[in-house]
Protein backbone atom coordinates (compact mmCIF):
# COMPACT_ATOMS: atom_id res chain seq x y z
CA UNK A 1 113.02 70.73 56.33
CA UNK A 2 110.96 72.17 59.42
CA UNK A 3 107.26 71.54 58.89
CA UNK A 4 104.54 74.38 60.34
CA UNK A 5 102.00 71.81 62.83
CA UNK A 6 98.66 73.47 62.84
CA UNK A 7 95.20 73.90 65.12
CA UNK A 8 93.33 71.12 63.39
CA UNK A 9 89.30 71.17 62.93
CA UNK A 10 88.23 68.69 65.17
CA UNK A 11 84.18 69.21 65.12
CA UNK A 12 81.83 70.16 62.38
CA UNK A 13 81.44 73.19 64.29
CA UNK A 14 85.23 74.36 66.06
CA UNK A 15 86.75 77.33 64.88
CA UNK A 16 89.53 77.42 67.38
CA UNK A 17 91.13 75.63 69.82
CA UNK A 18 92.53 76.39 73.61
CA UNK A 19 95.50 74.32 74.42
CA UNK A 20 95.23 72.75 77.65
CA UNK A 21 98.12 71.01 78.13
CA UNK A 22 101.14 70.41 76.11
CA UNK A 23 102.54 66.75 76.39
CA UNK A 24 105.67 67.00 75.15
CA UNK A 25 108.51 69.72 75.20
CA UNK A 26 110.94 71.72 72.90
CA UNK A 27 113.38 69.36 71.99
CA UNK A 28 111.71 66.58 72.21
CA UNK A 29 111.43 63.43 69.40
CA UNK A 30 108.24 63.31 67.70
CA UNK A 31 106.91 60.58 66.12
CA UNK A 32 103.67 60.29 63.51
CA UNK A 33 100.92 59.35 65.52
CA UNK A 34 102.17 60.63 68.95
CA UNK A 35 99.80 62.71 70.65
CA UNK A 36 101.53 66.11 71.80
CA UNK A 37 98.81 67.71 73.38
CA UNK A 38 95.29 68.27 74.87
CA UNK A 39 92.81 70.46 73.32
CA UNK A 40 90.01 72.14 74.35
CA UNK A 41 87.52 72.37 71.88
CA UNK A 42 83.62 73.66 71.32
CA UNK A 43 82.85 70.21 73.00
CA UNK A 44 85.29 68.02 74.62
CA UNK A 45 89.21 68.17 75.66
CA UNK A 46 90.39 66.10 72.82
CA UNK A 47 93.70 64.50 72.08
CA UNK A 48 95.90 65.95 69.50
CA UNK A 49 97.69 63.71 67.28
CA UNK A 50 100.55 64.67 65.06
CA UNK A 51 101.16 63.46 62.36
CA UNK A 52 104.87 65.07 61.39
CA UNK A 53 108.26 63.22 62.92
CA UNK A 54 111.42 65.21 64.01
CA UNK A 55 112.32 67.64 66.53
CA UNK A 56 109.95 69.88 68.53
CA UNK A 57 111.79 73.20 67.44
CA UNK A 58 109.48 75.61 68.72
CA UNK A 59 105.58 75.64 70.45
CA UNK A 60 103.73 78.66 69.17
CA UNK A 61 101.00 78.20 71.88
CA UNK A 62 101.22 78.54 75.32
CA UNK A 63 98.75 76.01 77.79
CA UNK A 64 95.80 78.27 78.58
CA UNK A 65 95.56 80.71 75.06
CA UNK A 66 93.82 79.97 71.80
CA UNK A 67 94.12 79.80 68.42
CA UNK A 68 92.07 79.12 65.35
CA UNK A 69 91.44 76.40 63.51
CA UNK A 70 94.80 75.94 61.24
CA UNK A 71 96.55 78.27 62.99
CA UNK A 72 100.34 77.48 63.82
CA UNK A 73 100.83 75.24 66.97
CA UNK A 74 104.26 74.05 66.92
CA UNK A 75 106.82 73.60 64.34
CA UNK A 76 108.84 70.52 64.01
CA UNK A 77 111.68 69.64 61.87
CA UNK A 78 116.05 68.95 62.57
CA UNK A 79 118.10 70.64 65.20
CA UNK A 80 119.35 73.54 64.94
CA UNK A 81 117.31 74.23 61.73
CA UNK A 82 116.05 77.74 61.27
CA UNK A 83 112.03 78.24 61.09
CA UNK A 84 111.63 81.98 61.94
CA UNK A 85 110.29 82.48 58.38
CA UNK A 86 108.02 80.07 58.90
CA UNK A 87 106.00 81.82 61.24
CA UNK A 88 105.79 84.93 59.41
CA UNK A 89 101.90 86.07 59.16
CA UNK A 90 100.92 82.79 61.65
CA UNK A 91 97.69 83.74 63.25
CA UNK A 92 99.01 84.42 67.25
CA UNK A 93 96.81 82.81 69.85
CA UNK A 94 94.26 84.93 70.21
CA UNK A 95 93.48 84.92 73.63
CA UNK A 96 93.91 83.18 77.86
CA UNK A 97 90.88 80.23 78.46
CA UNK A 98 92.47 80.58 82.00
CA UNK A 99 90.07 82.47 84.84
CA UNK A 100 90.51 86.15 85.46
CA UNK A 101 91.83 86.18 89.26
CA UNK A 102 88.93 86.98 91.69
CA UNK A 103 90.16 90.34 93.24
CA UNK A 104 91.80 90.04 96.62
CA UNK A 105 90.49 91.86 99.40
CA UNK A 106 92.77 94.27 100.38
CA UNK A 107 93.17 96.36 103.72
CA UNK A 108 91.53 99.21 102.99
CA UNK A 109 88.58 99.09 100.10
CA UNK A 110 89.63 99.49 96.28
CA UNK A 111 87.77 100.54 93.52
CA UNK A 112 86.27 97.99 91.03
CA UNK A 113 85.56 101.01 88.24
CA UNK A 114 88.15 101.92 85.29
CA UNK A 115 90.70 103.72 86.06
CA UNK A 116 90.28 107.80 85.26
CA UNK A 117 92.63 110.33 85.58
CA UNK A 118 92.76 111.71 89.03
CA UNK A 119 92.54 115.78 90.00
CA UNK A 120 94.74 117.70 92.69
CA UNK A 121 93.79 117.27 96.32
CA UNK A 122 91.18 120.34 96.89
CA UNK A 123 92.98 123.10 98.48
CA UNK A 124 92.20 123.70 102.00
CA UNK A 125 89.79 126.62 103.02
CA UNK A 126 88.48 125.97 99.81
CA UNK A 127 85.15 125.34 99.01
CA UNK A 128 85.09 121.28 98.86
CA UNK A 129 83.08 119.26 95.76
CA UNK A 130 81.74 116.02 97.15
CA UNK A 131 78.91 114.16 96.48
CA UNK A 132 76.52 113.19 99.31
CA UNK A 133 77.14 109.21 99.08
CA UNK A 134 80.91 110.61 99.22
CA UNK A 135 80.64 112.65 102.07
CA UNK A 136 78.42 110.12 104.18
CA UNK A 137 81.23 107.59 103.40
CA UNK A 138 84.20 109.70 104.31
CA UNK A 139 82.73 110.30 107.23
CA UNK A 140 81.92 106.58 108.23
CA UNK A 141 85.79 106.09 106.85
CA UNK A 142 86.74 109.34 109.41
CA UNK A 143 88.70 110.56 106.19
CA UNK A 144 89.16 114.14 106.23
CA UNK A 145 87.48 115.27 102.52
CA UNK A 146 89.82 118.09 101.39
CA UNK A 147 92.85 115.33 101.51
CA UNK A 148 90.96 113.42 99.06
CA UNK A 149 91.76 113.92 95.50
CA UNK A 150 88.45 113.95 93.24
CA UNK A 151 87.91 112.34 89.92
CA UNK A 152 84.46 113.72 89.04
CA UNK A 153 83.77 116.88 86.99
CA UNK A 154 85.62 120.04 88.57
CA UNK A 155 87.64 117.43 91.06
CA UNK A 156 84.21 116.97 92.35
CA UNK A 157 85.15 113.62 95.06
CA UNK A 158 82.70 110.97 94.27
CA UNK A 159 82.32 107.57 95.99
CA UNK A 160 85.54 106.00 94.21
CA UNK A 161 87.09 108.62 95.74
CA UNK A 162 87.01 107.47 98.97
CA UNK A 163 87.16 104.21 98.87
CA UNK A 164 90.91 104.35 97.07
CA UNK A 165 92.06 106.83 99.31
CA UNK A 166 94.96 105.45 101.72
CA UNK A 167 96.22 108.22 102.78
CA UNK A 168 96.59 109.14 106.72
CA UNK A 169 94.18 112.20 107.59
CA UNK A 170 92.55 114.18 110.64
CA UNK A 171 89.87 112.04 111.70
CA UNK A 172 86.62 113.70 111.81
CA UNK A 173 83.40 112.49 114.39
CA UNK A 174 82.47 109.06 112.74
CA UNK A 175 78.39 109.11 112.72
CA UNK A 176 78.25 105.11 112.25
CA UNK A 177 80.29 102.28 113.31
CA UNK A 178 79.22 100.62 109.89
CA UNK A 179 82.42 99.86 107.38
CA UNK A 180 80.90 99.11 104.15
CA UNK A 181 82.24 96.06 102.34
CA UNK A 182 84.69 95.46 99.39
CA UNK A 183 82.95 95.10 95.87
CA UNK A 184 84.56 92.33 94.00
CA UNK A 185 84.10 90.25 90.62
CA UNK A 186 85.56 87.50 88.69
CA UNK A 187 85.82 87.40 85.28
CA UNK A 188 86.15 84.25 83.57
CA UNK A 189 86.58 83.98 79.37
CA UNK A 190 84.10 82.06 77.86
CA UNK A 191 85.15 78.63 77.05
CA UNK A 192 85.07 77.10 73.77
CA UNK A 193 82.00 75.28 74.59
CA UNK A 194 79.98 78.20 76.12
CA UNK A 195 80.15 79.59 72.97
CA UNK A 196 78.89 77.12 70.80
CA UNK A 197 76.05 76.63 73.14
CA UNK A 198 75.45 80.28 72.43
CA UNK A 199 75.66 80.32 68.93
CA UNK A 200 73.65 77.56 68.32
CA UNK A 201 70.98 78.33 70.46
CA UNK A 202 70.52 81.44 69.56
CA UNK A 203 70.03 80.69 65.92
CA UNK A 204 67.60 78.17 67.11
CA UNK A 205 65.39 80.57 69.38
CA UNK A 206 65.75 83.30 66.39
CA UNK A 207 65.59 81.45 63.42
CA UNK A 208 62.98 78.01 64.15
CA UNK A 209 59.64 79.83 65.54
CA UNK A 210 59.35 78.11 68.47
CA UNK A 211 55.30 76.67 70.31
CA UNK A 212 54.89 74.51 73.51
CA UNK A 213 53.00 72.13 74.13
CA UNK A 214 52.39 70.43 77.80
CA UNK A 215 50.56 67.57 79.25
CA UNK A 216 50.53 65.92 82.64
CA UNK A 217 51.35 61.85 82.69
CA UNK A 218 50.16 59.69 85.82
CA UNK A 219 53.74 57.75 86.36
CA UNK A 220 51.62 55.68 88.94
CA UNK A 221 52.53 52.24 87.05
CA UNK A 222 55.94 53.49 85.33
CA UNK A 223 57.15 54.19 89.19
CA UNK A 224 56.25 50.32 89.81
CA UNK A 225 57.12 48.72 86.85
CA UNK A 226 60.69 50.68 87.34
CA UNK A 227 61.33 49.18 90.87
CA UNK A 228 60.49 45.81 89.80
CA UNK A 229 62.50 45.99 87.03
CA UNK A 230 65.53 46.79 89.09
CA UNK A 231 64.68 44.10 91.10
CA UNK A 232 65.77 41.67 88.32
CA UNK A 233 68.22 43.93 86.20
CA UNK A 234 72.04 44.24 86.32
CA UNK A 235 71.82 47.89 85.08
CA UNK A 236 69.82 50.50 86.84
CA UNK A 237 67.13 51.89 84.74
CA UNK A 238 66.41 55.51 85.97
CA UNK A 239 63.00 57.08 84.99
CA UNK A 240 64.77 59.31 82.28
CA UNK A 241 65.45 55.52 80.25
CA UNK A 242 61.95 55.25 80.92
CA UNK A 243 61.28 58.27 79.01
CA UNK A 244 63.89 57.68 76.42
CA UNK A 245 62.30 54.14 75.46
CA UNK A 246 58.77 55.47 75.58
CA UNK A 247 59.63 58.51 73.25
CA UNK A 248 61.64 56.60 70.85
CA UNK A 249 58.78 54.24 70.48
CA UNK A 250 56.43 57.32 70.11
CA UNK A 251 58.76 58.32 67.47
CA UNK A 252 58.24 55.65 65.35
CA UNK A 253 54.31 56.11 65.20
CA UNK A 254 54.61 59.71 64.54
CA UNK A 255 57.15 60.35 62.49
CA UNK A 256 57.03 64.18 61.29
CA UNK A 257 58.36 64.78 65.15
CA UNK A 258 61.39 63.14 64.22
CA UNK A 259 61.97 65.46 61.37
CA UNK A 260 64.41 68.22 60.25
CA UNK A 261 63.99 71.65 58.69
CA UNK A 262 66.88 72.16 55.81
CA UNK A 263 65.54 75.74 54.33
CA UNK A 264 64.05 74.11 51.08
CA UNK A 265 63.13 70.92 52.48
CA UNK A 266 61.86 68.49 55.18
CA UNK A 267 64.23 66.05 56.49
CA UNK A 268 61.81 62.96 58.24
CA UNK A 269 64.20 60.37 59.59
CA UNK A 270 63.93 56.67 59.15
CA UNK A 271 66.09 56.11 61.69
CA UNK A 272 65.91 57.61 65.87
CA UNK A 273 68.44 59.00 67.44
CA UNK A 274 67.41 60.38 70.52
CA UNK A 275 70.21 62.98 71.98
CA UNK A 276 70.34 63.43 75.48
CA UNK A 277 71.17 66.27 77.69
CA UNK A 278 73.62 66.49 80.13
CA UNK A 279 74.96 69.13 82.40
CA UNK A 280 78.49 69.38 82.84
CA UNK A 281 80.84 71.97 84.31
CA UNK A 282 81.00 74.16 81.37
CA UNK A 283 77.54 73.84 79.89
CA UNK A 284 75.61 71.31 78.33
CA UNK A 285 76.55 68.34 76.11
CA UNK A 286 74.20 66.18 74.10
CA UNK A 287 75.49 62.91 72.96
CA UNK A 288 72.96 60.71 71.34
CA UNK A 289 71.56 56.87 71.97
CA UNK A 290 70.93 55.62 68.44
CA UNK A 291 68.35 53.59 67.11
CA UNK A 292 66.95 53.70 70.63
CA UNK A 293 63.79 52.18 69.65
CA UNK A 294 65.34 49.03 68.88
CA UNK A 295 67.36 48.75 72.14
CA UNK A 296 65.38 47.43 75.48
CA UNK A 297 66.00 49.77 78.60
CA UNK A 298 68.83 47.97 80.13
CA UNK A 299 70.98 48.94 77.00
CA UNK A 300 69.83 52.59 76.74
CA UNK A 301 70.55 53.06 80.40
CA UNK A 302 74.03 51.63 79.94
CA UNK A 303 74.41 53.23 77.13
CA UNK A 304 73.61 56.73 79.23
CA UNK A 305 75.54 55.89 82.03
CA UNK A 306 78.52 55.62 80.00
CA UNK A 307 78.11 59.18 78.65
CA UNK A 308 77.49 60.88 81.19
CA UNK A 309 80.47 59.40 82.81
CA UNK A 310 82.35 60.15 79.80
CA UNK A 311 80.75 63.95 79.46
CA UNK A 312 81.94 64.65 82.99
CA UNK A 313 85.27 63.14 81.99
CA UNK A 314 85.78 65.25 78.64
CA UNK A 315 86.10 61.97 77.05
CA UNK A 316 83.26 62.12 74.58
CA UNK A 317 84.26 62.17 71.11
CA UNK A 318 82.41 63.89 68.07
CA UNK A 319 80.92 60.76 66.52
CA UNK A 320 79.51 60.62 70.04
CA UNK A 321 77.35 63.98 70.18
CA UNK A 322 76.21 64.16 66.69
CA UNK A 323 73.24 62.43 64.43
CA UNK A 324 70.75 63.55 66.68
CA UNK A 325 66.89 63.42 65.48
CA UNK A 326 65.23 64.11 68.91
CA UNK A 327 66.21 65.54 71.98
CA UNK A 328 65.49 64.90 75.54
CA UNK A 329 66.56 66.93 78.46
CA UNK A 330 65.01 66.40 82.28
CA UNK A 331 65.65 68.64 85.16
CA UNK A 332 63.11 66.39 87.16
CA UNK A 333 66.67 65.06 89.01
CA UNK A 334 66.53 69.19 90.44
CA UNK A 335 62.80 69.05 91.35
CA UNK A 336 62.05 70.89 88.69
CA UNK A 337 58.36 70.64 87.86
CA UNK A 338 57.81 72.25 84.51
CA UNK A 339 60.19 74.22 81.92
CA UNK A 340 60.16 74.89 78.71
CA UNK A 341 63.59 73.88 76.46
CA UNK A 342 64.97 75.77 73.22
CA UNK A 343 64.83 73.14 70.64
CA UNK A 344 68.48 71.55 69.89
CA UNK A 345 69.24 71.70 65.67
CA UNK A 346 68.94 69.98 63.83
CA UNK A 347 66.23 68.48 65.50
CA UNK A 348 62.44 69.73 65.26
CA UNK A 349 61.41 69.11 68.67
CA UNK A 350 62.93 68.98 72.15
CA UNK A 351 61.18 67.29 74.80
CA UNK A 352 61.09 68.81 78.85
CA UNK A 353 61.15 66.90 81.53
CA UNK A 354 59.68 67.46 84.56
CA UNK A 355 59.96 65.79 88.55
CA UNK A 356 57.87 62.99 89.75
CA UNK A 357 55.78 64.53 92.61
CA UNK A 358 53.21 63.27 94.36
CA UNK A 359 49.66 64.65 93.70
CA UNK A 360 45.88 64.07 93.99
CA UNK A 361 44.04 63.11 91.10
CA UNK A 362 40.59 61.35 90.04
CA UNK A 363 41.01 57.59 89.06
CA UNK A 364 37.95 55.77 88.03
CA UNK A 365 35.69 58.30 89.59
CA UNK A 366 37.38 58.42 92.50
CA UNK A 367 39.77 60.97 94.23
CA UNK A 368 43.40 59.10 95.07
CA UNK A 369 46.96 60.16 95.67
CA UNK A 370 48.65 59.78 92.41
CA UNK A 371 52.26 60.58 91.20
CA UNK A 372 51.99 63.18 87.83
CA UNK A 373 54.69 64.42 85.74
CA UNK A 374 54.78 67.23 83.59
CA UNK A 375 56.58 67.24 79.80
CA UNK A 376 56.56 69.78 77.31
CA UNK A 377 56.89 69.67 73.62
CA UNK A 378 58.97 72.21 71.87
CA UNK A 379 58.45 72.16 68.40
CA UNK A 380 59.70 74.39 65.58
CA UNK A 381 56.54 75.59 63.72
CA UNK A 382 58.11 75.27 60.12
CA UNK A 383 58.24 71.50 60.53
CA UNK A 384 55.58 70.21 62.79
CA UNK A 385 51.91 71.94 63.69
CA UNK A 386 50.00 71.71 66.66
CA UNK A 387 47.98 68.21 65.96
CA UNK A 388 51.08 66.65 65.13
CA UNK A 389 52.57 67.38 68.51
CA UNK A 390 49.55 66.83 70.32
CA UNK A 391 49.44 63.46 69.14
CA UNK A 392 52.87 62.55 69.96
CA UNK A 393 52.49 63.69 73.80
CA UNK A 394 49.14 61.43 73.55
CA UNK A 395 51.35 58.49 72.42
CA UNK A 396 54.08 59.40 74.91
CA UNK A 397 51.23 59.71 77.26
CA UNK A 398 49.51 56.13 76.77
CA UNK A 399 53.17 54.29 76.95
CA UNK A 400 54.18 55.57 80.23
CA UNK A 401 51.10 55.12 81.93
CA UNK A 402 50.93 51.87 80.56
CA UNK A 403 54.68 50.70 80.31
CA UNK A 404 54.51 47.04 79.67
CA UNK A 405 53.79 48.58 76.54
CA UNK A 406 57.21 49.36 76.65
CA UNK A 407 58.91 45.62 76.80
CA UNK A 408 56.61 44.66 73.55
C-alpha cells in the first residue's frame, strides 16, 4: 500500500522545510534508512532520512520550494499503484527559496514600478500632460512627448513614461548629452534561517528589557601570553578562546549571569555552555562549547575551529547549536571597536567583543602605549541587575589582564 513521506521537524524551532536537492528519482528503490534528500532548514542543510521502503511513485516537492513541517514530500509504495487520493488536502509547497533574477539591463531603460494600465498616445496639436522630470527626460532621451502614451491621472506622462517608451519618434534638440542609468533590484526570499534569526531576536529585543554595560580591558599580557602559547601548542588559540576561557571561568564565580528567565522562574545553570557566534552566508549560527570551564584553551579552540568549519559547511547538527547558557559574539576580527549585541534566548546575557587596538594609557603612574579592548555586557533586566553585571566584567576584567590566571 503507498505510504504519504512527510516534511519532518528537524529543530525545536522549524516549521518548514526548503528542499535543496533531491537524491534520488521517481522510480527509484527505497530503502529504510536511505537518505533521499537535502533539506534546508531554520539552521543547517540537513540530511533527510526515510524511513519507508518501496518505490518512489511520486515527489510532491520540487528542489528550490517549501513546505511545512509534515507536509507531503514524496509518496512511496509498488509500481503502478495508484496514490492520487493520497494527496488530497496535502499542504502544496508553499513557496521558491531560489533568488529572484537580478533584472537584465536592457537596450533602452525599463521601468522597475508595477505595472498600471496605460492611456492613448495624446493626440497631436493637443495640449500635452507631462510632468517636468518627464519632460526634462524626454528631452535628454530626444523622444518626441505627444508619441508617448501616459499612465498618470488624465494620461498625464510621468517619468515611467519615458523610460518604457521604445517607440521610434521625431527627435527634438537634446539639451544634455547625459543618459540616465537603468534602476535595477534583486529580490531574494528569505531563507529558512533568516527567519528564525528574525523571530527570535525580535522577541528577545521586545520581550527581555535589554541594559549595557561596557568596560575597557588592557590585553597587554593576554597578547603575550597568546604568542607564547602558540609557540608550544599544536592548535592555534585565537584571542576569542582567550575570551571564551576567561568568561567561562567568570561564569563560575558569578553565577546569576549564567542564568535563564522562564516567565515564573529563574533558571541559574550549574553547568556553562558558552554559545558562540558565527557569521555565515545566510546569517548567524551559534553552536555552543560545553562545559567550557573545564576544558583548557587548546580544546575550546579546537573545539571552535571545528564549528566554524562545520557552520560554513552546513554540517552542524541541532544537538550542536543548542544548550546554550552564555553567549559570545566578537566582531574585533572586522576592526570593530565597540557594539552592542541583542541578547541570544535563552540566555540572560550576551557578551560584545571588540578589536585589539593599540592605545595610550597610564601604567603605574606613567603614560605608555598599551593595547585596550572594549566588551559590553548585555543583560536582560528581569534576570540580572546592574551590580551583578558589573561584577562579572570586573572578573572578566582581572583574568585577561592577568591570564596565567587562566591555566590554574
Amino acid at each position: 500500500m503507498a505510504e504519504i513521506i512527510r516534511m519532518p521537524k528537524m529543530s525545536d524551532t522549524m516549521t518548514e522545510g526548503v528542499v535543496v536537492k533531491w537524491l534520488v528519482k521517481e522510480g527509484d528503490q527505497i530503502k529504510s534508512g536511505d537518505i533521499i534528500a537535502e533539506v534546508e532548514t531554520d539552521k543547517a542543510t540537513m540530511d533527510f532520512e526515510c524511513y519507508s521502503k518501496g518505490t518512489l511513485l511520486h515527489v510532491a516537492v520540487k528542489e528550490g520550494l517549501s513546505v511545512p513541517v509534515d507536509g507531503i514530500v514524496a509518496v512511496v509504495g509498488q509500481p503502478g499503484e495508484d496514490f492520487q487520493s493520497l494527496l488530497s488536502g496535502a499542504p502544496a509547497a508553499e513557496k521558491s527559496s531560489a533568488p529572484a533574477p537580478v533584472a537584465e539591463t536592457p537596450a533602452a531603460p525599463v521601468s522597475v514600478s508595477a505595472p498600471v494600465q496605460q492611456t492613448q498616445a495624446q493626440p497631436s496639436g493637443s495640449r500635452i500632460l507631462a510632468s517636468p522630470l518627464a519632460k526634462k527626460l524626454a528631452a535628454e532621451k530626444g523622444i518626441e512627448l505627444s508619441a508617448i502614451k501616459g499612465s498618470g491621472e488624465n494620461g498625464r506622462i510621468v517619468k515611467q513614461d519615458v523610460e518604457s517608451f521604445s517607440g521610434s519618434a521625431a527627435p527634438v534638440a537634446a539639451v544634455s548629452s547625459f543618459v540616465a542609468g537603468t534602476e535595477s533590484y534583486e529580490d531574494v526570499p528569505v531563507s529558512q534561517m533568516r527567519k528564525t534569526i528574525a523571530a527570535r531576536l525580535s522577541e528577545s529585543k521586545f520581550s527581555a528589557p535589554h541594559f549595557y554595560l561596557t568596560i575597557d580591558i588592557n590585553m597587554d599580557k593576554a597578547v603575550l601570553a597568546r604568542e607564547q602559547m602558540n609557540q608550544i601548542s599544536e592548535v592555534k588559540i585565537s584571542m576569542n578562546d582567550l575570551v571564551i576561557k576567561a568568561a567561562a571561568s567568570a561564569l563560575r564565580k558569578h553565577p546569576k549571569i549564567n542564568s535563564s528567565w522562564l516567565g515564573n522562574t529563574i533558571r541559574y545553570n550549574q553547568h556553562i555552555n558558552i554559545g558562540v557566534a558565527m557569521a555565515v552566508e545566510e546569517g548567524l549560527l551559534v553552536p555552543v562549547v560545553r562545559f567550557a570551564d573545564q576544558k583548557n584553551l587548546s580544546q575550546i579552540s579546537s573545539e571552535v575551529k571545528d564549528y566554524g568549519a562545520r557552520a560554513k559547511a552546513k554540517k552542524l547538527q541541532p544537538q550542536d547549536w543548542a544548550g546554550n547558557t552564555f553567549t559570545i559574539s566578537n566582531l574585533g576580527m572586522f576592526g570593530i571597536e565597540e557594539f552592542t549585541a541583542i541578547i541570544n534566548p535563552p540566555d540572560a546575557c550576551i557578551l560584545a567583543v571588540g578589536a585589539v587596538k593599540d592605545t595610550v594609557g597610564v601604567v603605574n603612574g606613567e603614560i605608555k602605549p598599551v593595547k585596550t579592548m572594549k566588551v559590553t555586557l548585555s543583560c536582560d533586566h528581569r534576570v540580572v541587575d546592574g551590580a551583578s553585571g558589573a561584577q562579572f566584567l570586573q572578573t572578566l576584567k582581572q583574568l585577561l589582564e592577568e591570564p596565567v590566571r587562566l591555566l590554574v
